[in-house]
Protein backbone atom coordinates (compact mmCIF):
# COMPACT_ATOMS: atom_id res chain seq x y z
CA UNK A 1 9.03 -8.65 8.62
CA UNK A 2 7.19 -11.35 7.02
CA UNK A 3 4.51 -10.19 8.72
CA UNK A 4 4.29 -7.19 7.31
CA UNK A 5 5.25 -8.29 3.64
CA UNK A 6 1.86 -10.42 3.42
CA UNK A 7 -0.17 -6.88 4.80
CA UNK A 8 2.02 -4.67 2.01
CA UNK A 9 0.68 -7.26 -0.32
CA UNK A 10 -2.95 -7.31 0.72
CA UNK A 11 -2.73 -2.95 1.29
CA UNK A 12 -1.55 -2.92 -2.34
CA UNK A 13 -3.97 -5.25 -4.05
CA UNK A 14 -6.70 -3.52 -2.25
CA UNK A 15 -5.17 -0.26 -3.87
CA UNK A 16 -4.45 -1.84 -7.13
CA UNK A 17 -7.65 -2.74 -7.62
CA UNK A 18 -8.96 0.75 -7.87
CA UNK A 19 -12.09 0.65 -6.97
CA UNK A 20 -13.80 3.67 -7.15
CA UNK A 21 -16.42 2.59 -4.89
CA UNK A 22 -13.26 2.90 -1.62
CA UNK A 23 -13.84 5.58 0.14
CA UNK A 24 -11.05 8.44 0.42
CA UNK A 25 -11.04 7.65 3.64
CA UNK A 26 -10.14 4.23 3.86
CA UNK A 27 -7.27 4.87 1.19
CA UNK A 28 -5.91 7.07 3.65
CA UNK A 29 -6.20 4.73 6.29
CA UNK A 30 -4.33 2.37 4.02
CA UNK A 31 -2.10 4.93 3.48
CA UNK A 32 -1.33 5.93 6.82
CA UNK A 33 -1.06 1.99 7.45
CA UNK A 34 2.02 1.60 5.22
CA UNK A 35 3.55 4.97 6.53
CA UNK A 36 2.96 3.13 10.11
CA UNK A 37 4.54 -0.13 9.01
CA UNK A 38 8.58 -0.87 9.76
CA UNK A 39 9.88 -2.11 6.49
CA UNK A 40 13.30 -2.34 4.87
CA UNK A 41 13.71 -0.28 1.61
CA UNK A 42 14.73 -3.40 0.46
CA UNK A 43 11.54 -4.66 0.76
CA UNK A 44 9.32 -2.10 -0.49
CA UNK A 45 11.17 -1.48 -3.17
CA UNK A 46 10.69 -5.33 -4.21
CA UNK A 47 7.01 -5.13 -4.05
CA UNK A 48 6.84 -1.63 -5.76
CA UNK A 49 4.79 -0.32 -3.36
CA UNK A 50 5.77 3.21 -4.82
CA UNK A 51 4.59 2.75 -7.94
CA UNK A 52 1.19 1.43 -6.46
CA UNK A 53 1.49 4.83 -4.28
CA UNK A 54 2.11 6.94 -7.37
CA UNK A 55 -0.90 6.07 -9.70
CA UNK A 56 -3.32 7.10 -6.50
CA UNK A 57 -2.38 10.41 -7.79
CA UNK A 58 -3.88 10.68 -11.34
């Protein structure tokens, strides 16, 4: 799971960054990525990946 904490980290600072110039498309791959990934609630809830998530929407 280590693994996958270090790509969680590197997915969301690629979303946090917000650049306007990332395609929709490779959000969603992103996206899609961390719906792909087998994490522990535990662990995404640590990282806040949700809240991340959330502010894709406004």
């Amino acid at each position: 799971e280590d693994n996958g904490v270090a790509e969680v980290l590197r997915i969301q600072g690629v979303l946090e960054k917000g650049d306007m110039h990332e395609s929709g498309e490779v959000v969603c791959g992103l996206l899609n990525k961390l719906r792909d990934m087998r994490l522990s609630y535990k662990t995404l809830e640590a990282r806040k990946i949700g809240i991340t998530v959330n502010a894709l929407k406004k």
